[in-house]
N, C-alpha and C. Protein backbone atom coordinates (compact mmCIF):
# COMPACT_ATOMS: atom_id res chain seq x y z
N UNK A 1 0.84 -1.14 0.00
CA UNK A 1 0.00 0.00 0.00
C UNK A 1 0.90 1.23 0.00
N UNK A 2 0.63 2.36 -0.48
CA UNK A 2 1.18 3.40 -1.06
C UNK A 2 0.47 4.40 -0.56
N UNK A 3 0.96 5.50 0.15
CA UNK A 3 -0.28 6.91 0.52
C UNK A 3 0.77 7.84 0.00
N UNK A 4 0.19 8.59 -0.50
CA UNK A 4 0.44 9.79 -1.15
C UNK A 4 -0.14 11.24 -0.61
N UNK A 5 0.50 12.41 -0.48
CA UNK A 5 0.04 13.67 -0.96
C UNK A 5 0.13 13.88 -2.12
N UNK A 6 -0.86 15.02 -2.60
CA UNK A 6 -0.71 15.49 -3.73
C UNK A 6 -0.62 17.36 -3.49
N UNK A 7 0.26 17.84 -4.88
CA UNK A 7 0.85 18.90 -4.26
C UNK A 7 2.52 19.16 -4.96
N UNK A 8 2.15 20.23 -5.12
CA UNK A 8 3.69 20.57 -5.46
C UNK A 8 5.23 19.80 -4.76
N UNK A 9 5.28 19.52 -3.55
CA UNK A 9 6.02 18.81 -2.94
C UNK A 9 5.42 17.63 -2.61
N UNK A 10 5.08 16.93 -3.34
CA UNK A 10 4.19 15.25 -3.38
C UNK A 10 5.44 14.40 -2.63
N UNK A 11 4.97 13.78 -1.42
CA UNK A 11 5.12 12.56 -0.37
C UNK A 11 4.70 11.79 -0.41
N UNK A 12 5.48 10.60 -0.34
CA UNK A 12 4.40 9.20 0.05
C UNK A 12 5.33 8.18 0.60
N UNK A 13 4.75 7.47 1.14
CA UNK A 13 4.84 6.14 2.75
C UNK A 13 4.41 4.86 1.66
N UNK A 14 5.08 4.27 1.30
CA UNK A 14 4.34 2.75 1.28
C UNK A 14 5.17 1.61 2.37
N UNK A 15 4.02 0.96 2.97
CA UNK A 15 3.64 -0.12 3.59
C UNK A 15 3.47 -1.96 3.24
N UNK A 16 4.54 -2.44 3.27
CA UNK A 16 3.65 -4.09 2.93
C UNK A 16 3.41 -4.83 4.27
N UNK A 17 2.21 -5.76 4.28
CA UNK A 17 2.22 -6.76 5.20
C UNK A 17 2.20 -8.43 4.62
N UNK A 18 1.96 -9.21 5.60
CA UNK A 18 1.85 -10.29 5.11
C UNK A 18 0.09 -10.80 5.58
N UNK A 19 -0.56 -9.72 5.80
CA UNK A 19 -1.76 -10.04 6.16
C UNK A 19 -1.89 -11.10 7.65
N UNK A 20 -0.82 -11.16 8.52
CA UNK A 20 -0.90 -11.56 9.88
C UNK A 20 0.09 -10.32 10.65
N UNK A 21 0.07 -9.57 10.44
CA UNK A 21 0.50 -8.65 11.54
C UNK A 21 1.75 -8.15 11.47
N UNK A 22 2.81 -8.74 10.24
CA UNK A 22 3.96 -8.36 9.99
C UNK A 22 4.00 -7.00 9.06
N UNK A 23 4.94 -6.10 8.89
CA UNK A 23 4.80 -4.72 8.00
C UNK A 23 6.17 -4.31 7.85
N UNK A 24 6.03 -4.03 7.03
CA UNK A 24 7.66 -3.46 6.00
C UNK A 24 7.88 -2.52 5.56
N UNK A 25 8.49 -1.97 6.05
CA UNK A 25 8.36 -0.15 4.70
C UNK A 25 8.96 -0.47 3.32
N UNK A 26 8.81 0.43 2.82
CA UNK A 26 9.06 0.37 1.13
C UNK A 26 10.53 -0.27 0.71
N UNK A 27 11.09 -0.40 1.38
CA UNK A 27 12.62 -1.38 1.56
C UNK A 27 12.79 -2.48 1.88
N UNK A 28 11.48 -3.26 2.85
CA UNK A 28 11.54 -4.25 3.38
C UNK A 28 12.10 -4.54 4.81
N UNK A 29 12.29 -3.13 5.20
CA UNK A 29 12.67 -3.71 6.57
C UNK A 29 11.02 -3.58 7.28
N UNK A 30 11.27 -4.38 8.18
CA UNK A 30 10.66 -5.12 9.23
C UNK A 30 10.39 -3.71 10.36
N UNK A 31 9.01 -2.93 10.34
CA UNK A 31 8.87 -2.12 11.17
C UNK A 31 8.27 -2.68 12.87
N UNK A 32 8.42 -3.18 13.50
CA UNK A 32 8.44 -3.99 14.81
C UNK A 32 7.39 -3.26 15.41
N UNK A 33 7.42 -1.48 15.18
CA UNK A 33 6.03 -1.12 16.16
C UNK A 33 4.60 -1.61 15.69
N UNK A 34 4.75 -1.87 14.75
CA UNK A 34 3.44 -1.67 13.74
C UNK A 34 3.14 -3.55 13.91
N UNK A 35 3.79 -4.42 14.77
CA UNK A 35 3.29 -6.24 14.85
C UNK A 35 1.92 -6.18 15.17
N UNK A 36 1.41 -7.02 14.82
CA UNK A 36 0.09 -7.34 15.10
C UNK A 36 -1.18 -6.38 14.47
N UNK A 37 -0.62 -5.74 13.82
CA UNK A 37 -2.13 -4.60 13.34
C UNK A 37 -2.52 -5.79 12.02
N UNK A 38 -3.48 -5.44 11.77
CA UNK A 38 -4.07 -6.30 10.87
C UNK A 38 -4.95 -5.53 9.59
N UNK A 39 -5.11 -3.98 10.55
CA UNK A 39 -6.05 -3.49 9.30
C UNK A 39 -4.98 -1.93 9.40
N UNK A 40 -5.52 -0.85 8.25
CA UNK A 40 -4.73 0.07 8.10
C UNK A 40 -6.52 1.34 8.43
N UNK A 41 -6.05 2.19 8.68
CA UNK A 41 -6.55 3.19 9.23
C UNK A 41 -5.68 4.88 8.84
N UNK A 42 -6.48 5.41 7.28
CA UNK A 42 -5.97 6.29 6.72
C UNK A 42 -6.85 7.68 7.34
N UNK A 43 -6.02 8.70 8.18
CA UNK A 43 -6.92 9.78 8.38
C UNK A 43 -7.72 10.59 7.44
N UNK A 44 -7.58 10.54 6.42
CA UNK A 44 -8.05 11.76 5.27
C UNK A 44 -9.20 10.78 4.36
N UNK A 45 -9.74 9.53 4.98
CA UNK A 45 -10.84 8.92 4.47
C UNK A 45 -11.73 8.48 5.15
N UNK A 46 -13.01 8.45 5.33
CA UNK A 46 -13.85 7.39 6.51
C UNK A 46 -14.00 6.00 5.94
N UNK A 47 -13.60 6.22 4.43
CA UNK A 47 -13.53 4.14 4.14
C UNK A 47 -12.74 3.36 4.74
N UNK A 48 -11.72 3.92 5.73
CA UNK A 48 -10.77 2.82 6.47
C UNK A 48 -11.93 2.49 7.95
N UNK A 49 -12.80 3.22 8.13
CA UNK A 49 -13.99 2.45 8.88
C UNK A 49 -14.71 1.82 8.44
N UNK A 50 -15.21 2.14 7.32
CA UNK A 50 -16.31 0.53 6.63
C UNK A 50 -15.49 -0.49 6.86
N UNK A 51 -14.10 -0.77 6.18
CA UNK A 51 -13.54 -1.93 5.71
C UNK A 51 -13.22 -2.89 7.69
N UNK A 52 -12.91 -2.00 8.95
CA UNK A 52 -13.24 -2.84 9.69
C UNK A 52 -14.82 -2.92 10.37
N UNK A 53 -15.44 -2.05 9.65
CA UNK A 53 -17.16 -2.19 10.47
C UNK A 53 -17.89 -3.73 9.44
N UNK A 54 -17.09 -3.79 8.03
CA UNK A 54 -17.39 -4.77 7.47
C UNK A 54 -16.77 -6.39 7.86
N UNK A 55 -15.58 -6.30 8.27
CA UNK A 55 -15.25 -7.52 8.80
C UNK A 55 -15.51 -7.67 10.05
N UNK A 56 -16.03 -6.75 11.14
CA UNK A 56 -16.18 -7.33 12.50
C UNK A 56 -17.30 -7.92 12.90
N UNK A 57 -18.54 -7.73 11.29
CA UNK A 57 -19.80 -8.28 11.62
C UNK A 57 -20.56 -7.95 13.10
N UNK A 58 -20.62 -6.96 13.39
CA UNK A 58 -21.05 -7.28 15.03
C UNK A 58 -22.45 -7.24 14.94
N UNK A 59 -22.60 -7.45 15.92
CA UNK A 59 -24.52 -7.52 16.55
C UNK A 59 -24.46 -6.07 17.32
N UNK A 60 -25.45 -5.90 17.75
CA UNK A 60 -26.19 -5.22 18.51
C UNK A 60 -25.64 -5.11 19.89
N UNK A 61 -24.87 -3.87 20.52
CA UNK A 61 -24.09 -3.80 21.73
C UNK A 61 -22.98 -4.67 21.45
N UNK A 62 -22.64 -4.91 20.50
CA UNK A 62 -21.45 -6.18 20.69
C UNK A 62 -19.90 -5.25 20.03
N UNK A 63 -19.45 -5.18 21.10
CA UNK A 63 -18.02 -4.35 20.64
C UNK A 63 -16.62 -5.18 20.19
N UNK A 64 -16.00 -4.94 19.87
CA UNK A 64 -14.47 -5.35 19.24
C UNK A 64 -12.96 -4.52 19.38
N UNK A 65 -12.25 -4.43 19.66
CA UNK A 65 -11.21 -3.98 20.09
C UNK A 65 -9.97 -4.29 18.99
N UNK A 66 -9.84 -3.64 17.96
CA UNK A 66 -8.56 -3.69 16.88
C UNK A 66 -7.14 -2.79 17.39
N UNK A 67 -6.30 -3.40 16.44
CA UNK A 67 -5.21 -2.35 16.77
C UNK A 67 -4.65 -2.51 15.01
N UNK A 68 -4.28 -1.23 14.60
CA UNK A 68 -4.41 -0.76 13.20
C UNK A 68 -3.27 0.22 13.46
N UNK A 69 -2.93 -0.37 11.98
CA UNK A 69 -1.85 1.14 11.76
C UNK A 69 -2.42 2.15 10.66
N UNK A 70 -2.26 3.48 12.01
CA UNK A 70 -2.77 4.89 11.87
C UNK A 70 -1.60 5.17 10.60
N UNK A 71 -2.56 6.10 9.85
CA UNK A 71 -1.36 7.07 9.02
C UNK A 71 -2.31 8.24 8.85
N UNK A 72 -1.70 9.36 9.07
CA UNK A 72 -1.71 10.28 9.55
C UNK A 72 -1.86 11.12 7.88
N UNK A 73 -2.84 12.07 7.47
CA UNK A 73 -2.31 12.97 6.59
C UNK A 73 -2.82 14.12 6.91
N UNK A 74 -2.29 15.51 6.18
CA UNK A 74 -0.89 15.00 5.04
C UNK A 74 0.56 14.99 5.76
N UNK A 75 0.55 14.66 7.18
CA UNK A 75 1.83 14.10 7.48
C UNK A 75 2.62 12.90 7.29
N UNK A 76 1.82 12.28 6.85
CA UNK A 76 1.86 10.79 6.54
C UNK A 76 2.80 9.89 7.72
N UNK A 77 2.34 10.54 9.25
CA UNK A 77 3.08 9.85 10.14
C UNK A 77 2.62 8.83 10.08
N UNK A 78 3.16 7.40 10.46
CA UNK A 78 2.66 6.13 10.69
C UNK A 78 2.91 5.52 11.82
N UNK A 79 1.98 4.69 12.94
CA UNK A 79 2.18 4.45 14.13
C UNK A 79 0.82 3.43 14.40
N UNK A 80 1.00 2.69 15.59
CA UNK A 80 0.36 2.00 15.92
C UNK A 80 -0.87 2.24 16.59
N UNK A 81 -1.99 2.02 16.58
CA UNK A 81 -3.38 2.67 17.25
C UNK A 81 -4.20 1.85 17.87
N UNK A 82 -4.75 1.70 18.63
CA UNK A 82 -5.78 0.60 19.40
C UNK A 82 -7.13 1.46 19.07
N UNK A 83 -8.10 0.80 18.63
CA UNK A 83 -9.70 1.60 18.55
C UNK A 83 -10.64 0.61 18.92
N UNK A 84 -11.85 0.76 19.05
CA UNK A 84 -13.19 -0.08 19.42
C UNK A 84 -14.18 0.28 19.10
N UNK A 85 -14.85 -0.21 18.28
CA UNK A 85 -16.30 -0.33 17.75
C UNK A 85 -17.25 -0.88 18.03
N UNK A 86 -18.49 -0.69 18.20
CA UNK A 86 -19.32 -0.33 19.15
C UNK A 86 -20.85 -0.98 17.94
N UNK A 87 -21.57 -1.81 17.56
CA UNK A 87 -22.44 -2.06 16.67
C UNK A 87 -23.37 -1.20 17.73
N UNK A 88 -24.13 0.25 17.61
CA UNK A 88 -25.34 0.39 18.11
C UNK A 88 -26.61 0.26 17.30
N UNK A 89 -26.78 0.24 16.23
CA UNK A 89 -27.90 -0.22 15.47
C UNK A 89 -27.47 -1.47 14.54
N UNK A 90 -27.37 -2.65 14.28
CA UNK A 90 -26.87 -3.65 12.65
C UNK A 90 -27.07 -3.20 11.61
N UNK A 91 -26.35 -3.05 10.78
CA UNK A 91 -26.34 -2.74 9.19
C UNK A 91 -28.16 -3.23 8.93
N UNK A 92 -28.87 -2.88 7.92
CA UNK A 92 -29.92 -3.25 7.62
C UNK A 92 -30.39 -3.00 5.70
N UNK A 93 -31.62 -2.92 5.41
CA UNK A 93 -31.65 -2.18 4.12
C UNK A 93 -31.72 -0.53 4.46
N UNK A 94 -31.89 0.01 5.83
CA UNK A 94 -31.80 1.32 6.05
C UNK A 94 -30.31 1.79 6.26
N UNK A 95 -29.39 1.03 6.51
CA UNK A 95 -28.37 1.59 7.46
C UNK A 95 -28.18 0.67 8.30
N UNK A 96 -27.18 1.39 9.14
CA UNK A 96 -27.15 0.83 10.67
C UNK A 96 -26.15 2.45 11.23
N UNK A 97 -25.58 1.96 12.35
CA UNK A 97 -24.91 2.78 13.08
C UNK A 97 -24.05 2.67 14.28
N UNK A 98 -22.62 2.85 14.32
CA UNK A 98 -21.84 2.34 14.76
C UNK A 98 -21.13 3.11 16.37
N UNK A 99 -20.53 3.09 17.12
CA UNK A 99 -19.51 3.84 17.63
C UNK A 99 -18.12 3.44 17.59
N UNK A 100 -16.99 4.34 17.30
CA UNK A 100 -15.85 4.41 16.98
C UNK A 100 -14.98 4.94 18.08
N UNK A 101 -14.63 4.50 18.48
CA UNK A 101 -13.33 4.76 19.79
C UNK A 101 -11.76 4.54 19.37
N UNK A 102 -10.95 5.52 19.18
CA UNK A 102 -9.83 5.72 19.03
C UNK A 102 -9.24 5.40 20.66
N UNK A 103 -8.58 4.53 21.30
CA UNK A 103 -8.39 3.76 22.88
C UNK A 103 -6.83 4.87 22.70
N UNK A 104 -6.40 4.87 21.71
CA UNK A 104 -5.35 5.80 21.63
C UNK A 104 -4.79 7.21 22.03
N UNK A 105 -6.24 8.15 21.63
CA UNK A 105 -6.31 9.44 21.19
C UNK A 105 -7.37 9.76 22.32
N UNK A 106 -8.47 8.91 22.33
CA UNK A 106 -9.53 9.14 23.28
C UNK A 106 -10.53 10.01 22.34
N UNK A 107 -10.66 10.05 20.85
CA UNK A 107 -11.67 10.04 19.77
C UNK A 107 -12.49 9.24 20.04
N UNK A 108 -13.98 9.59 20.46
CA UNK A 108 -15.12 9.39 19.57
C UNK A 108 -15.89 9.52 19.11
N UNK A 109 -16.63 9.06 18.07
CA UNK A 109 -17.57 9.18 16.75
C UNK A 109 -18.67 8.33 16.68
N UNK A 110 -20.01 8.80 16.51
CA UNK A 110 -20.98 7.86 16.30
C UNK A 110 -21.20 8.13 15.03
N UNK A 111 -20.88 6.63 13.84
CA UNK A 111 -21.07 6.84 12.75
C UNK A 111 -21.84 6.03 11.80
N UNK A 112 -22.95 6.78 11.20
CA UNK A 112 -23.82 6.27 10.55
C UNK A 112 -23.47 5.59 9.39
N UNK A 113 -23.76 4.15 8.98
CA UNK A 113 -23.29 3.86 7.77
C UNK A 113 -24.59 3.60 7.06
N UNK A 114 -24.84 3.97 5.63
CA UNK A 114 -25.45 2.58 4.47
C UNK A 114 -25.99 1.66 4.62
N UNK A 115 -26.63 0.63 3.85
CA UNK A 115 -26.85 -0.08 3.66
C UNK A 115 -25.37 -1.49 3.55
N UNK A 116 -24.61 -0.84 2.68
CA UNK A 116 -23.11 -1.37 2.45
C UNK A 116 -22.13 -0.92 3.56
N UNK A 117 -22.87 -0.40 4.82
CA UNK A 117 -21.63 0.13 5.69
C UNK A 117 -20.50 1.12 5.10
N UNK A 118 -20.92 1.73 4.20
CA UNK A 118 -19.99 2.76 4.37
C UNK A 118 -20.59 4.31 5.06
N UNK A 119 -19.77 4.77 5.54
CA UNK A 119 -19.64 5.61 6.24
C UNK A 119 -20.78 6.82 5.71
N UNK A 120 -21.78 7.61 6.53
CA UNK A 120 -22.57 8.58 5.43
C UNK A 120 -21.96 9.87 6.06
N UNK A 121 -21.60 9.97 7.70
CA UNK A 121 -21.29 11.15 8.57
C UNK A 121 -20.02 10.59 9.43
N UNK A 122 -19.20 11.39 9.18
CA UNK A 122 -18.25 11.58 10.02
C UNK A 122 -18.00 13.08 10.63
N UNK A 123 -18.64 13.12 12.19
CA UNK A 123 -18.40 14.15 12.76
C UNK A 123 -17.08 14.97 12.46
N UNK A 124 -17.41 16.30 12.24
CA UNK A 124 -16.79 17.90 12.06
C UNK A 124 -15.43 16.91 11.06
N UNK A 125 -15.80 16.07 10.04
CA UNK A 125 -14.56 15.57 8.99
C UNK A 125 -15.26 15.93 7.59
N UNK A 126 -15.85 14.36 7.43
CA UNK A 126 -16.69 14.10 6.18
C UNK A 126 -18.43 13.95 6.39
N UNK A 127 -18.93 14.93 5.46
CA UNK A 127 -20.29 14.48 4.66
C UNK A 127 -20.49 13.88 3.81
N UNK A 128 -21.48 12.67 3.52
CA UNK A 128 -21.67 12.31 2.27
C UNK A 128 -22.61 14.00 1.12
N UNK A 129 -22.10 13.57 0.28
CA UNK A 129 -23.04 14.33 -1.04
C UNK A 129 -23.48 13.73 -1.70
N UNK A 130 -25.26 13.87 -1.55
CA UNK A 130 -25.74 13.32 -2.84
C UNK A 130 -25.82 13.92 -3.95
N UNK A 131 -25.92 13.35 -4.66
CA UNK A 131 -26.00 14.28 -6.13
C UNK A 131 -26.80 13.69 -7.44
């Protein structure tokens, strides 16, 4: 995975894993803080919340506890993060609706998703637009 700014002075971070918790920077060395994360968590999108509100399947009051590597933009710092999600309504044909706990930062967000769980509101970040 590859993050980018865009911009006259364009930056970018790429990341590999082996999909169990191992991560490499763009050279292959072996970044040791980042063991055990399993999912990635990009600040400048709310789709890095669908993709774990979609695999944690939860029920109703039923929470989960991840640890994800944060990347930060457009600093593109990268670091390790603990968060918890919170199913308060199940995905449905209306929606559902989630809570989001950053265990890290002490962020949280109650966020409405779709039908497909993606994200529609992300407090004082992103609105969806219809159009």
């Amino acid at each position: 995975m590859t993050v980018a700014t865009l911009g006259r002075e364009s930056e970018s971070v790429t990341l590999r894993t082996d999909g169990e918790g191992k991560w490499t920077d763009g050279r292959g060395e072996v970044i040791s803080t980042l063991g055990g994360c399993v999912d990635v968590d990009i600040s400048a999108t709310p789709f890095s919340n669908t993709l774990r509100i979609r695999r944690l399947e939860l029920d109703r009051n039923e929470s989960s506890e991840v640890r994800v590597v944060y990347v930060s933009a457009p600093e593109l710092r990268v670091e390790a993060a603990s968060q918890r999600y919170t199913c308060l309504d199940p995905i449905d044909e209306t929606g559902g609706r989630y809570r989001y706990e950053n265990l890290s930062s002490g962020f949280t967000a109650e966020l409405p998703v779709d039908s497909d769980g993606l994200v529609i509101d992300y407090p004082e970040s992103f609105d969806r637009l219809h159009m």
